[in-house]
C-alpha atoms as a PDB file:
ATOM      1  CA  UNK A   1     131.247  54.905 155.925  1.00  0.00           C
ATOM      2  CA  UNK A   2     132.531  52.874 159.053  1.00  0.00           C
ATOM      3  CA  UNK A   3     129.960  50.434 161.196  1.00  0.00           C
ATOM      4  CA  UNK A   4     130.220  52.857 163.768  1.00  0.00           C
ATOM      5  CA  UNK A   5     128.944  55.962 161.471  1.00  0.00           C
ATOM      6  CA  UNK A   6     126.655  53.654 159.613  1.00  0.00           C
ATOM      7  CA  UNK A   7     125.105  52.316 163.279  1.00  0.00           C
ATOM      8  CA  UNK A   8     124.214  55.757 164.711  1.00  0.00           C
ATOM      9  CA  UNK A   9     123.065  56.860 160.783  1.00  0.00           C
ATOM     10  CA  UNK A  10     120.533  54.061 161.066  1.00  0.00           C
ATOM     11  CA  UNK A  11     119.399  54.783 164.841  1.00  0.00           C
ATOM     12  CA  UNK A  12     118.907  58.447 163.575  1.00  0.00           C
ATOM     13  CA  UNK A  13     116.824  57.325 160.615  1.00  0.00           C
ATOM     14  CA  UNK A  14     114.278  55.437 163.004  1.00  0.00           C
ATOM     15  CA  UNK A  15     114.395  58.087 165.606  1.00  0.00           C
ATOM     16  CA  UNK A  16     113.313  60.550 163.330  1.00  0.00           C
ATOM     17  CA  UNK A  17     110.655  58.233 161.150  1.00  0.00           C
ATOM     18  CA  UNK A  18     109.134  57.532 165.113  1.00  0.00           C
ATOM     19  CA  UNK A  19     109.425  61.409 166.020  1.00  0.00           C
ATOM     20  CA  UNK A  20     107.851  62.974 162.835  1.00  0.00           C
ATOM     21  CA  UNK A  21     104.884  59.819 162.642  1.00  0.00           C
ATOM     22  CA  UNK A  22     104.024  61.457 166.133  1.00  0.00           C
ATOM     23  CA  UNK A  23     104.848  65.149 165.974  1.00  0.00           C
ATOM     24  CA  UNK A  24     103.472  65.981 162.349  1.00  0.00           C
ATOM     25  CA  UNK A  25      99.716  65.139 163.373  1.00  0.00           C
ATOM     26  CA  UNK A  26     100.405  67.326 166.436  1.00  0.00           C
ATOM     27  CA  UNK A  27     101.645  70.126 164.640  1.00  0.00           C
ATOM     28  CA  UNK A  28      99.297  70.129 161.491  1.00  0.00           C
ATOM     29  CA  UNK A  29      95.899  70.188 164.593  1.00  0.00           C
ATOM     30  CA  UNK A  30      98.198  73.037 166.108  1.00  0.00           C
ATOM     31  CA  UNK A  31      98.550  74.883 162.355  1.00  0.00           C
ATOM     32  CA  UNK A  32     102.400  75.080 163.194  1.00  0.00           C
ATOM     33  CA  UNK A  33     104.659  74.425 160.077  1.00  0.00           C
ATOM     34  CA  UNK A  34     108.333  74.927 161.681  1.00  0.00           C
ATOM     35  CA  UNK A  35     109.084  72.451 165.012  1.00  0.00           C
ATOM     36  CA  UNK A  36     111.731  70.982 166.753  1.00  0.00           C
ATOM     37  CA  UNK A  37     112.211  67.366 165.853  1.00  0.00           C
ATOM     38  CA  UNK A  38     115.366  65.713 167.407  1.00  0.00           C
ATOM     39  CA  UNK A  39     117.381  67.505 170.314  1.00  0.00           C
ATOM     40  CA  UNK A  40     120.225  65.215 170.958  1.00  0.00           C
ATOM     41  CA  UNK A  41     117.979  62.158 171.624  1.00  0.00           C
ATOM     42  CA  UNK A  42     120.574  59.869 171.208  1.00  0.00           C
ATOM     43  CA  UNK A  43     123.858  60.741 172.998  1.00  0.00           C
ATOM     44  CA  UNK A  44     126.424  59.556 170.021  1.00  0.00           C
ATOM     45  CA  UNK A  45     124.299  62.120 167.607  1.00  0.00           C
ATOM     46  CA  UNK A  46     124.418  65.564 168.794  1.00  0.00           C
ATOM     47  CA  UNK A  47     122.497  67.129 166.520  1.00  0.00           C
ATOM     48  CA  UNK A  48     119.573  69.515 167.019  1.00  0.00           C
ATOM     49  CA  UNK A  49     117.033  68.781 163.794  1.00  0.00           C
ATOM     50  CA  UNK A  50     114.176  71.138 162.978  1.00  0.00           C
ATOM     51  CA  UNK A  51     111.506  70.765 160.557  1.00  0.00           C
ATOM     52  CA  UNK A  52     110.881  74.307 158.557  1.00  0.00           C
ATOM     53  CA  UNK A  53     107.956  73.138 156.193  1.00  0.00           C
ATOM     54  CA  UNK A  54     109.654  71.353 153.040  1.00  0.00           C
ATOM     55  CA  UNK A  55     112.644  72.033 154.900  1.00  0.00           C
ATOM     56  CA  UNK A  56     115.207  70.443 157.495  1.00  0.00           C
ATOM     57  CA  UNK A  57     118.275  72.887 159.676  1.00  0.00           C
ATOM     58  CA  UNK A  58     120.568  71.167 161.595  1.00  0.00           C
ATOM     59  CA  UNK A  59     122.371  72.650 163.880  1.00  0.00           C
ATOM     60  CA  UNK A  60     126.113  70.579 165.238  1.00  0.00           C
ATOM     61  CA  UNK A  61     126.525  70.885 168.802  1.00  0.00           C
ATOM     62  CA  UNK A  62     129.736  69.392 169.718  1.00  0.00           C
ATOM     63  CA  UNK A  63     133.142  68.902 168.773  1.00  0.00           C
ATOM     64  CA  UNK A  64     133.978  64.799 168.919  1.00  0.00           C
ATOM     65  CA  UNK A  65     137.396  64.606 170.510  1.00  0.00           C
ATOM     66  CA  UNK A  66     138.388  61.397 167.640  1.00  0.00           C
ATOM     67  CA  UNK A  67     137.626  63.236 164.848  1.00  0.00           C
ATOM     68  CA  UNK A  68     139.470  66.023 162.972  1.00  0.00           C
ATOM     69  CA  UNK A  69     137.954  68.702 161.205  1.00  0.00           C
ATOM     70  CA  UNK A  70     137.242  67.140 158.070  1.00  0.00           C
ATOM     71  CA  UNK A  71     136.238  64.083 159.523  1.00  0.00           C
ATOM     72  CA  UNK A  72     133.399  65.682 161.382  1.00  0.00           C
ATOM     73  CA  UNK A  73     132.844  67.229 158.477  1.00  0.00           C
ATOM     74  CA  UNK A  74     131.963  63.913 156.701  1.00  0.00           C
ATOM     75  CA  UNK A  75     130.228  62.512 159.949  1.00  0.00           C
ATOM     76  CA  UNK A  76     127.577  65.591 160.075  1.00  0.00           C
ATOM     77  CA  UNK A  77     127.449  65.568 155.977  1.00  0.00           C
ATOM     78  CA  UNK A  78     126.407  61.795 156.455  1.00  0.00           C
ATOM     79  CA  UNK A  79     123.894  62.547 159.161  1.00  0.00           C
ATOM     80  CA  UNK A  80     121.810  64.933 157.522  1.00  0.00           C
ATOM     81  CA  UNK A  81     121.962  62.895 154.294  1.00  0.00           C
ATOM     82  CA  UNK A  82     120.208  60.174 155.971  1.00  0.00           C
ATOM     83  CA  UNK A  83     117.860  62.227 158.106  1.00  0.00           C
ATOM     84  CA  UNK A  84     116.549  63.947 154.699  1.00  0.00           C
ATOM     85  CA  UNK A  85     116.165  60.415 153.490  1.00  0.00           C
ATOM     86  CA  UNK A  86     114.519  59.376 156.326  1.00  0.00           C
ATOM     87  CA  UNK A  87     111.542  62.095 156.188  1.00  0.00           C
ATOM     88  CA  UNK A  88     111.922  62.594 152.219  1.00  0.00           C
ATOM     89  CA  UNK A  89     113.525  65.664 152.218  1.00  0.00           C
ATOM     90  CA  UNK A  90     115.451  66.480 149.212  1.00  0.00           C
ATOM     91  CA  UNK A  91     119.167  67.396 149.861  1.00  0.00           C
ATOM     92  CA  UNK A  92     118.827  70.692 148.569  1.00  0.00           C
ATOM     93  CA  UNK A  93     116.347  71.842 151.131  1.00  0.00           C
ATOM     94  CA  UNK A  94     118.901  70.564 154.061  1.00  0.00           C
ATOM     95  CA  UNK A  95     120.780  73.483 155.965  1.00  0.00           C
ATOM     96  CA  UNK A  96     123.494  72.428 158.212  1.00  0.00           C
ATOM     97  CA  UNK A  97     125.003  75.169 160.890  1.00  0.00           C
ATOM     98  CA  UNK A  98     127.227  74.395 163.385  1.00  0.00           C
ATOM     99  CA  UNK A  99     127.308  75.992 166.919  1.00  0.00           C
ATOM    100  CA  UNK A 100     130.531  74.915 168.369  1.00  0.00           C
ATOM    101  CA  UNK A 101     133.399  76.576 168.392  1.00  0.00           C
ATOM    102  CA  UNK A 102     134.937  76.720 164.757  1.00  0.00           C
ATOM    103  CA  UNK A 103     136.926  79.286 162.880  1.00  0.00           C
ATOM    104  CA  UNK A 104     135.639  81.671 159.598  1.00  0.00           C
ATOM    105  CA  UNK A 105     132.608  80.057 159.194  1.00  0.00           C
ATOM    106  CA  UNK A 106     129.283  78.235 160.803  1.00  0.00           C
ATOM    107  CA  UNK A 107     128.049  76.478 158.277  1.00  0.00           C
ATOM    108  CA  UNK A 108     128.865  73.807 155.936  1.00  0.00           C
ATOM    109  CA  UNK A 109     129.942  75.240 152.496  1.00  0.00           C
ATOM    110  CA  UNK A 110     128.548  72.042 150.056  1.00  0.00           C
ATOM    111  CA  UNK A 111     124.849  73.259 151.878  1.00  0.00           C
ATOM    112  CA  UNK A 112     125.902  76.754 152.474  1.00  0.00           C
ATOM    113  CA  UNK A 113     123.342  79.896 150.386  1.00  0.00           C
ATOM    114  CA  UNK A 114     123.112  83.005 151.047  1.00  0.00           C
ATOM    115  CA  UNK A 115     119.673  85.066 151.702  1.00  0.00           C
ATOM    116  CA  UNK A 116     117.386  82.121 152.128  1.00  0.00           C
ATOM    117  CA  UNK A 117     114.255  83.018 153.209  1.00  0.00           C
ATOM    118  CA  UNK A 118     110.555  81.613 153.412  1.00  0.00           C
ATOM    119  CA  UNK A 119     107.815  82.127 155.452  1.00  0.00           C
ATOM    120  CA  UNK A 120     106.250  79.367 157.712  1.00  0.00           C
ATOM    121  CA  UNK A 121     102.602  79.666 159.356  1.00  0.00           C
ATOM    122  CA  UNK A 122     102.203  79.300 163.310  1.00  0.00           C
ATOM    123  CA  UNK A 123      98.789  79.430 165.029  1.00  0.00           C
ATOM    124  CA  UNK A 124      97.255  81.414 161.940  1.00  0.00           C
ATOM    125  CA  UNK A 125      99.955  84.326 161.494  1.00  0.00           C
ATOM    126  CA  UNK A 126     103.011  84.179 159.196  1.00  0.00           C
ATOM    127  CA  UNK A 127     106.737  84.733 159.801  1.00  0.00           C
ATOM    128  CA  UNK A 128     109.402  84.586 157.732  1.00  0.00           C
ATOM    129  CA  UNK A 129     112.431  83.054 158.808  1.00  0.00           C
ATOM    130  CA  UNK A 130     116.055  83.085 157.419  1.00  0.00           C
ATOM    131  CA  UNK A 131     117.685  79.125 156.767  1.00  0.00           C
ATOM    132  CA  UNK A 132     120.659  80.497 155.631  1.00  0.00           C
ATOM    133  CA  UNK A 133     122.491  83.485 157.803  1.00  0.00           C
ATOM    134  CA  UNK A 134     122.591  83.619 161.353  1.00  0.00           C
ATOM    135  CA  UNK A 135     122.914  80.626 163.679  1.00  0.00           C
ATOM    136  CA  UNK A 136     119.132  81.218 164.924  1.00  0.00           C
ATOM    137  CA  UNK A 137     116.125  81.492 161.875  1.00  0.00           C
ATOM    138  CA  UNK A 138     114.321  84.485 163.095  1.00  0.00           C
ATOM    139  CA  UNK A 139     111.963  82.408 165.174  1.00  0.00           C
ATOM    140  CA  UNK A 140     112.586  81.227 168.706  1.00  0.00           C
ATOM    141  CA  UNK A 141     110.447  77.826 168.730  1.00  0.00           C
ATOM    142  CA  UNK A 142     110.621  77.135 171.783  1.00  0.00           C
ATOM    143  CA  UNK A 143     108.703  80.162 172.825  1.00  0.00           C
ATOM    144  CA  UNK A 144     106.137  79.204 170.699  1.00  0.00           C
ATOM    145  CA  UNK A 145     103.524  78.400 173.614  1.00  0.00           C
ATOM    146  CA  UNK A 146     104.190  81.738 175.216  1.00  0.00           C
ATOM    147  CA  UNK A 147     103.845  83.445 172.108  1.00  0.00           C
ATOM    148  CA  UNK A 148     100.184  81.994 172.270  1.00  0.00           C
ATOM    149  CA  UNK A 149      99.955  82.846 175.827  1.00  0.00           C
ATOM    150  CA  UNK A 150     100.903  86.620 175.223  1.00  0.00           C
ATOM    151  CA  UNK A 151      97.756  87.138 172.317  1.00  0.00           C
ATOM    152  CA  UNK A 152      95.643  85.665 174.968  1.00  0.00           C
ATOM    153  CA  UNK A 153      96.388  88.085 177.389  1.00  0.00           C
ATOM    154  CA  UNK A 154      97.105  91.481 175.331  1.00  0.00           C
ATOM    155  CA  UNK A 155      93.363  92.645 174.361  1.00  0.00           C
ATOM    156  CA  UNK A 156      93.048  96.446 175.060  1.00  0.00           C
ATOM    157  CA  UNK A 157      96.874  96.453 176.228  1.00  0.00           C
ATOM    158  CA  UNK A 158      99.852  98.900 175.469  1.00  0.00           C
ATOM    159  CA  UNK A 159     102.675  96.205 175.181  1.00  0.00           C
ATOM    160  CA  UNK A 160     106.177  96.617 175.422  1.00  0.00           C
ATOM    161  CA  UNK A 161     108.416  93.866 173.949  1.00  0.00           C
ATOM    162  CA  UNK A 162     112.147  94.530 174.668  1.00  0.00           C
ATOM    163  CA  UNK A 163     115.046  92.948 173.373  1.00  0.00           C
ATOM    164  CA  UNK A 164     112.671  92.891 170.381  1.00  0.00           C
ATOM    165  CA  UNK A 165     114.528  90.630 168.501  1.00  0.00           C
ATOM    166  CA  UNK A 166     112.250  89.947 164.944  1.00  0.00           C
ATOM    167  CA  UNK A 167     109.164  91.024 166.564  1.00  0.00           C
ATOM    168  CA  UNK A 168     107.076  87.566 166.953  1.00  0.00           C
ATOM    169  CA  UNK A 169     105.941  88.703 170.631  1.00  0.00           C
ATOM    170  CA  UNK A 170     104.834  91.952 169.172  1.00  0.00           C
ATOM    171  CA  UNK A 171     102.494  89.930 166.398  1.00  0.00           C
ATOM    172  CA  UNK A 172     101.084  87.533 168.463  1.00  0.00           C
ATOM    173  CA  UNK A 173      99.725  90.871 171.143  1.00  0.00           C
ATOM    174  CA  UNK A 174      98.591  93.114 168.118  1.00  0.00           C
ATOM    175  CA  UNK A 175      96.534  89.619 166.721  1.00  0.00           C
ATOM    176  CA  UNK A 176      95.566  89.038 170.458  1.00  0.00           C
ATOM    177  CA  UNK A 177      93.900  93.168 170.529  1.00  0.00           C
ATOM    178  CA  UNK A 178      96.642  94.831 171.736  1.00  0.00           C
ATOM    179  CA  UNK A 179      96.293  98.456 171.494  1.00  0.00           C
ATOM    180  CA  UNK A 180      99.432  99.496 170.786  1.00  0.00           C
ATOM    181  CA  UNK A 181     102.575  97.267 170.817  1.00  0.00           C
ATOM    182  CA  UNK A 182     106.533  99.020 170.910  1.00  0.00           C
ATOM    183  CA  UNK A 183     108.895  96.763 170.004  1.00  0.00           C
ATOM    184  CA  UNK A 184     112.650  97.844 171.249  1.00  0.00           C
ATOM    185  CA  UNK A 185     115.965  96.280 169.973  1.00  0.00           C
ATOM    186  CA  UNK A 186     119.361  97.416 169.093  1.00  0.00           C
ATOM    187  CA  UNK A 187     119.443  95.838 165.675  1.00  0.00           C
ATOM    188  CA  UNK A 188     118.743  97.459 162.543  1.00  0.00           C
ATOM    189  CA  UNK A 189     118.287  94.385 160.606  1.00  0.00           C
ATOM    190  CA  UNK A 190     115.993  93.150 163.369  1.00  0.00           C
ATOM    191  CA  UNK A 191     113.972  96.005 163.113  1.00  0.00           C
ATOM    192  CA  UNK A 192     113.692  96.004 159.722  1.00  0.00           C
ATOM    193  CA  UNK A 193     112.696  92.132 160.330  1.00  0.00           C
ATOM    194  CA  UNK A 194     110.481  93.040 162.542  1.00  0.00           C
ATOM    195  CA  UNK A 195     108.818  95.479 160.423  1.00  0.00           C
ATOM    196  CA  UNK A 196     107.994  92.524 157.745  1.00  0.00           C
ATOM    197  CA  UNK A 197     106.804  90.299 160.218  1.00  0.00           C
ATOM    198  CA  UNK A 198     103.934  92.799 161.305  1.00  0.00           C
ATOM    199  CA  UNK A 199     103.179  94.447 158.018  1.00  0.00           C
ATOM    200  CA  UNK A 200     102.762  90.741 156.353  1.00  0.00           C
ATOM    201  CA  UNK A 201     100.074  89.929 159.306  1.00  0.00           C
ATOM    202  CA  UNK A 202      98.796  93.002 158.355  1.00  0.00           C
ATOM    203  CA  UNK A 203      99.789  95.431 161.459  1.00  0.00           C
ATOM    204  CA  UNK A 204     101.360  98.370 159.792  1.00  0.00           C
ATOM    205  CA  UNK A 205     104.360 100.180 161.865  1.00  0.00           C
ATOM    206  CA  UNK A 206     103.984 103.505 162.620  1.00  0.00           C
ATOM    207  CA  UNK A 207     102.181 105.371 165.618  1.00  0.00           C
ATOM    208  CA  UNK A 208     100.240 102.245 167.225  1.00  0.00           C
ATOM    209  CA  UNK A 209     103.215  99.859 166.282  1.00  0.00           C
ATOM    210  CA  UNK A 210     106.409 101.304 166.933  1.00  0.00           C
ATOM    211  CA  UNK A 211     109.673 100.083 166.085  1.00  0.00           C
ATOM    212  CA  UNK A 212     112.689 101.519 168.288  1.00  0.00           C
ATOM    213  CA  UNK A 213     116.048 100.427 167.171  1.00  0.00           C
ATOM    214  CA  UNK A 214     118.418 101.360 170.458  1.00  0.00           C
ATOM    215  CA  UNK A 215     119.965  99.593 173.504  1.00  0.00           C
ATOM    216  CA  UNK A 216     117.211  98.301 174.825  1.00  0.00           C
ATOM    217  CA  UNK A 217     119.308  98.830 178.244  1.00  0.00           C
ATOM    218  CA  UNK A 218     119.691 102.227 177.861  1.00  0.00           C
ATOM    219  CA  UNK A 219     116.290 102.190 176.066  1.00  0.00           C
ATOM    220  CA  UNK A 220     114.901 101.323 179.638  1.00  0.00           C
ATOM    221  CA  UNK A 221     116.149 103.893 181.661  1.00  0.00           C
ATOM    222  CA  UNK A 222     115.156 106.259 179.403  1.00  0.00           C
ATOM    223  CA  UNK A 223     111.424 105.081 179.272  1.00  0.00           C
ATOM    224  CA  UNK A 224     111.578 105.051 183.242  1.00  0.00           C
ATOM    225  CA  UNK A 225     112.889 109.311 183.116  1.00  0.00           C
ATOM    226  CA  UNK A 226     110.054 109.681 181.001  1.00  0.00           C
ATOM    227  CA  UNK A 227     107.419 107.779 183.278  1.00  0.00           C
ATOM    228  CA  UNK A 228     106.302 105.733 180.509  1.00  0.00           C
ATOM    229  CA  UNK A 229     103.323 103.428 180.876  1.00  0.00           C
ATOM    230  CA  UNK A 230     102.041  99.755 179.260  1.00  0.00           C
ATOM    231  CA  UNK A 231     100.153  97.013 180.393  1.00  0.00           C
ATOM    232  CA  UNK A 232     102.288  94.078 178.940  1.00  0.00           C
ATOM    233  CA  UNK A 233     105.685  94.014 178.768  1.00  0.00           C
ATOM    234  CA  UNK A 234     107.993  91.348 177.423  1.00  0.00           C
ATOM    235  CA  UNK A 235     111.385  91.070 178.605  1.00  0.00           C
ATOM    236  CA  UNK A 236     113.800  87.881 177.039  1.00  0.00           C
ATOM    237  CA  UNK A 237     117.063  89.206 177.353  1.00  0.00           C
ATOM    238  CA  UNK A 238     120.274  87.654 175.883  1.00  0.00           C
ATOM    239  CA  UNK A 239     122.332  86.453 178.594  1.00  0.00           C
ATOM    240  CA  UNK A 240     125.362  88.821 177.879  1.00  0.00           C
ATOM    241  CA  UNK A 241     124.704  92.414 176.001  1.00  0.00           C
ATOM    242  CA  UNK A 242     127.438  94.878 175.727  1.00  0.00           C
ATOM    243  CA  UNK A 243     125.951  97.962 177.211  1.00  0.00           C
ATOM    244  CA  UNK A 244     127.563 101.776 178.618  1.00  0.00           C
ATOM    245  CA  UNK A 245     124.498 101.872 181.506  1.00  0.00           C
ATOM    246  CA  UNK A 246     125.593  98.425 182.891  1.00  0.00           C
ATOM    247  CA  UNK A 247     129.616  99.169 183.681  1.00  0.00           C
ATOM    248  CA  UNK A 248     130.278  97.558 180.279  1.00  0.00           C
ATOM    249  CA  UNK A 249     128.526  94.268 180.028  1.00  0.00           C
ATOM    250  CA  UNK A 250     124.842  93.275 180.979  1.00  0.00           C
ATOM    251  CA  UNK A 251     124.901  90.740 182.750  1.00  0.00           C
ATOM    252  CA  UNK A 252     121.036  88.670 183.036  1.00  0.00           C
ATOM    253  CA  UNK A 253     122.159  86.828 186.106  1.00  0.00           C
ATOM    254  CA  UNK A 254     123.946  89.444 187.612  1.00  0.00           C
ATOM    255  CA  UNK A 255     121.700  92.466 186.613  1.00  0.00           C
ATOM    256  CA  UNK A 256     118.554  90.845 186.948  1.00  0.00           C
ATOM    257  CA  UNK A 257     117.147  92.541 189.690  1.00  0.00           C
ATOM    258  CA  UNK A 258     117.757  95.999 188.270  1.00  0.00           C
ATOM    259  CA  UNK A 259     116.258  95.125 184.913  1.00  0.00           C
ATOM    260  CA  UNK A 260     112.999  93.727 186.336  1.00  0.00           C
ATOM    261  CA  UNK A 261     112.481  96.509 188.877  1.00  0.00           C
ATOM    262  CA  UNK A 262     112.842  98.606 185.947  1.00  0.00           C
ATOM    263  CA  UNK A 263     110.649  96.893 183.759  1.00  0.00           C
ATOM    264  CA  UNK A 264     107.850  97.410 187.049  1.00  0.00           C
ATOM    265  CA  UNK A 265     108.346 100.638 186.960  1.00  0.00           C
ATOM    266  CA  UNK A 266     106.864 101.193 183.371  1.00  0.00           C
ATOM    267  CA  UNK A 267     103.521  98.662 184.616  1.00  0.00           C
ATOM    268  CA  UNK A 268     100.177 100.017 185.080  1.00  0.00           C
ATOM    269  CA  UNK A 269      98.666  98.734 188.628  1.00  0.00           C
ATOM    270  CA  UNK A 270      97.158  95.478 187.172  1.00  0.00           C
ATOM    271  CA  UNK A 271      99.981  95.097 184.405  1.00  0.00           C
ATOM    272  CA  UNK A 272     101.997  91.837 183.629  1.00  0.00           C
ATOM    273  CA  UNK A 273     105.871  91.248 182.382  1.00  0.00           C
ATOM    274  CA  UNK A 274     106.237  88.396 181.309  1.00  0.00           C
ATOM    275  CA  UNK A 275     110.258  87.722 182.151  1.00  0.00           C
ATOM    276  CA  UNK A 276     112.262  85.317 179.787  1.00  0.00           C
ATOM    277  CA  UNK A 277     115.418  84.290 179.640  1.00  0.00           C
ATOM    278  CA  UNK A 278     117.212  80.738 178.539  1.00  0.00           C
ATOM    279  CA  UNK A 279     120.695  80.747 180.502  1.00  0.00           C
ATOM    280  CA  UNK A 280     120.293  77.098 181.710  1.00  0.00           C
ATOM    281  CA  UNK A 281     122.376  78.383 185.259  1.00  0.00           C
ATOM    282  CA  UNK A 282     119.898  81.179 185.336  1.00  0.00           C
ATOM    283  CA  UNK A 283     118.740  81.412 188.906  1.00  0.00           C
ATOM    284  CA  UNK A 284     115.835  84.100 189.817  1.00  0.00           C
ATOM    285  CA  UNK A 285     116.631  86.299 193.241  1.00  0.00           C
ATOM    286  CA  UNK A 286     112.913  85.885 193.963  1.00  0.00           C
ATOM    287  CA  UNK A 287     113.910  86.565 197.938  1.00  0.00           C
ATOM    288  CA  UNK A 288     115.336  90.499 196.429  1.00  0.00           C
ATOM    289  CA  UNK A 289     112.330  90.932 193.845  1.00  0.00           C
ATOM    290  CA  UNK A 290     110.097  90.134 196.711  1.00  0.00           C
ATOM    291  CA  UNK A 291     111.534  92.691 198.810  1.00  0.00           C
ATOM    292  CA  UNK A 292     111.125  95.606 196.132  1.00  0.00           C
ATOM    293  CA  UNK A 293     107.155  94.401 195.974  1.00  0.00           C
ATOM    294  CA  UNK A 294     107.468  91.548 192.967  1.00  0.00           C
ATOM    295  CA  UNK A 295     104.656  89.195 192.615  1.00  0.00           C
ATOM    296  CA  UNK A 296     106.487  86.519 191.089  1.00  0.00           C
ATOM    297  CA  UNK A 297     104.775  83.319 189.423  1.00  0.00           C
ATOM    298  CA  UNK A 298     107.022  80.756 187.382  1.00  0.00           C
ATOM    299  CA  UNK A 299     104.934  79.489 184.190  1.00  0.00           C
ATOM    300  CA  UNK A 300     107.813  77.746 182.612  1.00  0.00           C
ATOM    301  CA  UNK A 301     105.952  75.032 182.719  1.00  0.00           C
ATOM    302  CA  UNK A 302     102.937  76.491 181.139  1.00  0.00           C
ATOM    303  CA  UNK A 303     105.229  77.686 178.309  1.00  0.00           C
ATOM    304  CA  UNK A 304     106.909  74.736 176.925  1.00  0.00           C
ATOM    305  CA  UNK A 305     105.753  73.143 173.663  1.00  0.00           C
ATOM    306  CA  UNK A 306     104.953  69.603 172.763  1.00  0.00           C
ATOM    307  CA  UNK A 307     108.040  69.296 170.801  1.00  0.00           C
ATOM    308  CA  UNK A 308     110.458  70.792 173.897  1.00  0.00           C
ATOM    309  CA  UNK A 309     108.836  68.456 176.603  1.00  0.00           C
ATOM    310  CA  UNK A 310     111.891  66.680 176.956  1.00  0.00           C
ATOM    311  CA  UNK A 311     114.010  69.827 177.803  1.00  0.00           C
ATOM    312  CA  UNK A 312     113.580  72.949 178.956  1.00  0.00           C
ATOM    313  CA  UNK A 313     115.296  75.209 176.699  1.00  0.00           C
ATOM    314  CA  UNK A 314     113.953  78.358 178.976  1.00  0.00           C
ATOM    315  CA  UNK A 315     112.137  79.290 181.840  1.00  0.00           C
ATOM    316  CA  UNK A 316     109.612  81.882 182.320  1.00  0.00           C
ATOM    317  CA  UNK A 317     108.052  84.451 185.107  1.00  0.00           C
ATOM    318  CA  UNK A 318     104.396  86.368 185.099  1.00  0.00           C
ATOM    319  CA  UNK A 319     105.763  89.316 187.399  1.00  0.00           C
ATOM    320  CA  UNK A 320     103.616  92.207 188.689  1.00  0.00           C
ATOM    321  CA  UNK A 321     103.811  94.620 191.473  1.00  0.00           C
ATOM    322  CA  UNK A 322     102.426  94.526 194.408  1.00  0.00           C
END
């Protein structure tokens, strides 16, 4: 190890001794097992770390311009050694992904299993969440406050949660009273995700929790033909989605407008969406929404965990109609 990689190995170490001392108590009072730790605090370690119970998944961000493949390779492999050290995390239960551009693979193959799961508890309910197969875990934890925010609103309500993804939203409204909840994405595997997630909080699918595996695009106009009707809707879109409806490609910046006048259409007279998205260029055309009778209120701040304070990895809109 050079002094350079040994320097910024150290600096990590403390960070993330001084990070956990203050986020564990925070986070064992909150009854939340799976939190963000580190998010690039120091600029020479790009690394985003997260705490999963007994275990640690790193995520590589960037691609250092003096380094070849292998040697980042090392670099990272040294990094996460000493951040498991550092909270006493064996090795085995360190998962390293890497979300810059690479080819054949996105994770590193000395950590790399296949079909890891467990589940972690948040705020009483229990998800489970894949270490091992997909860039993202199953569990957006950043949204973690909104989650909250959605049971506290959802007693008596017929929620819609589109772009369903593994279904959190949809737990967190049935615990919260909801009704009914129908949770729409294009994913089989998702759905089938989804499905777990409810049934193991005891919310079995069927008629009052439905589970809709289609474009949730196409989904929408569909729902609006029929004159559909909830109270709640959810709507966190990806930023891109390949869809025939939208001339090829949604667009959330671009199409915006069309998918949240959609989404009013489906709201009962004193209904809420609650309008997601985390494009970081992502600018709302509040001025347009206005005009087709949005009432538009931006709770981003409202939404944003203890462990995200630092940056806003979304932002987020109560809409309703006028």
């Amino acid at each position: 190890m050079d002094e350079k990689t040994a320097d910024q190995a150290e600096m990590l170490m403390n960070r993330l001794k001084k990070r956990h001392q203050h986020l564990r108590k925070w986070a064992k009072r909150q009854d939340i097992q799976a939190f963000r730790l580190y998010d690039k605090d120091i600029p020479e370690v790009p690394l985003q770390i997260d705490i999963y119970g007994k275990y640690l998944h790193i995520a590589e961000l960037l691609k250092f311009r003096d380094k070849d493949e292998k040697e980042q390779e090392e670099w990272t492999i040294t990094m996460a050694e000493h951040a498991a050290r550092a909270l006493g995390i064996p090795e085995e239960n360190v998962f390293i992904k890497t979300r810059r551009q690479q080819k054949g693979r996105n994770q590193y193959e000395r950590f790399a299993r296949e079909r890891f799961t467990i589940e972690i508890r948040e705020g009483g309910l229990e998800f489970e969440v894949n270490l091992s197969d997909y860039l993202d875990t199953g569990l957006f934890l950043d949204h973690r406050t909104t989650r909250s925010f959605i049971r506290d609103i959802a007693d008596g309500s017929r929620m819609l949660n589109l772009f369903s993804y593994t279904g959190s939203f949809s737990v967190y409204a049935a615990n919260g009273g909801a009704m009914s909840t129908t949770s729409v994405d294009m994913s089989n595997t998702y759905s089938e995700w989804a499905k777990r997630n409810l049934e193991r909080n005891g919310f079995l699918t069927g008629n009052l929790h439905r589970l809709i595996t289609a474009n949730a695009v196409e989904w929408l106009n569909q729902a609006v033909e029929r004159k559909d009707s909830y109270d709640l809707i959810v709507c966190d879109p990806p930023t891109f989605s390949n869809s025939k409806k939208m001339d090829g490609v949604f667009d959330v910046q671009k199409d915006q407008v069309w998918l949240i006048e959609q989404c009013l259409k489906l709201l009962t007279k004193k209904g809420v969406l609650i309008f997601s998205n985390n494009f970081r260029k992502f600018r709302l055309e509040d001025r347009e929404l206005k005009k087709r009778g949005a009432l538009i209120d931006e709770i981003t701040n409202k939404t944003i965990p203890e462990d995200f304070a630092k940056r806003k990895p979304h932002r987020c809109w109560l809409i309703q109609r006028a």
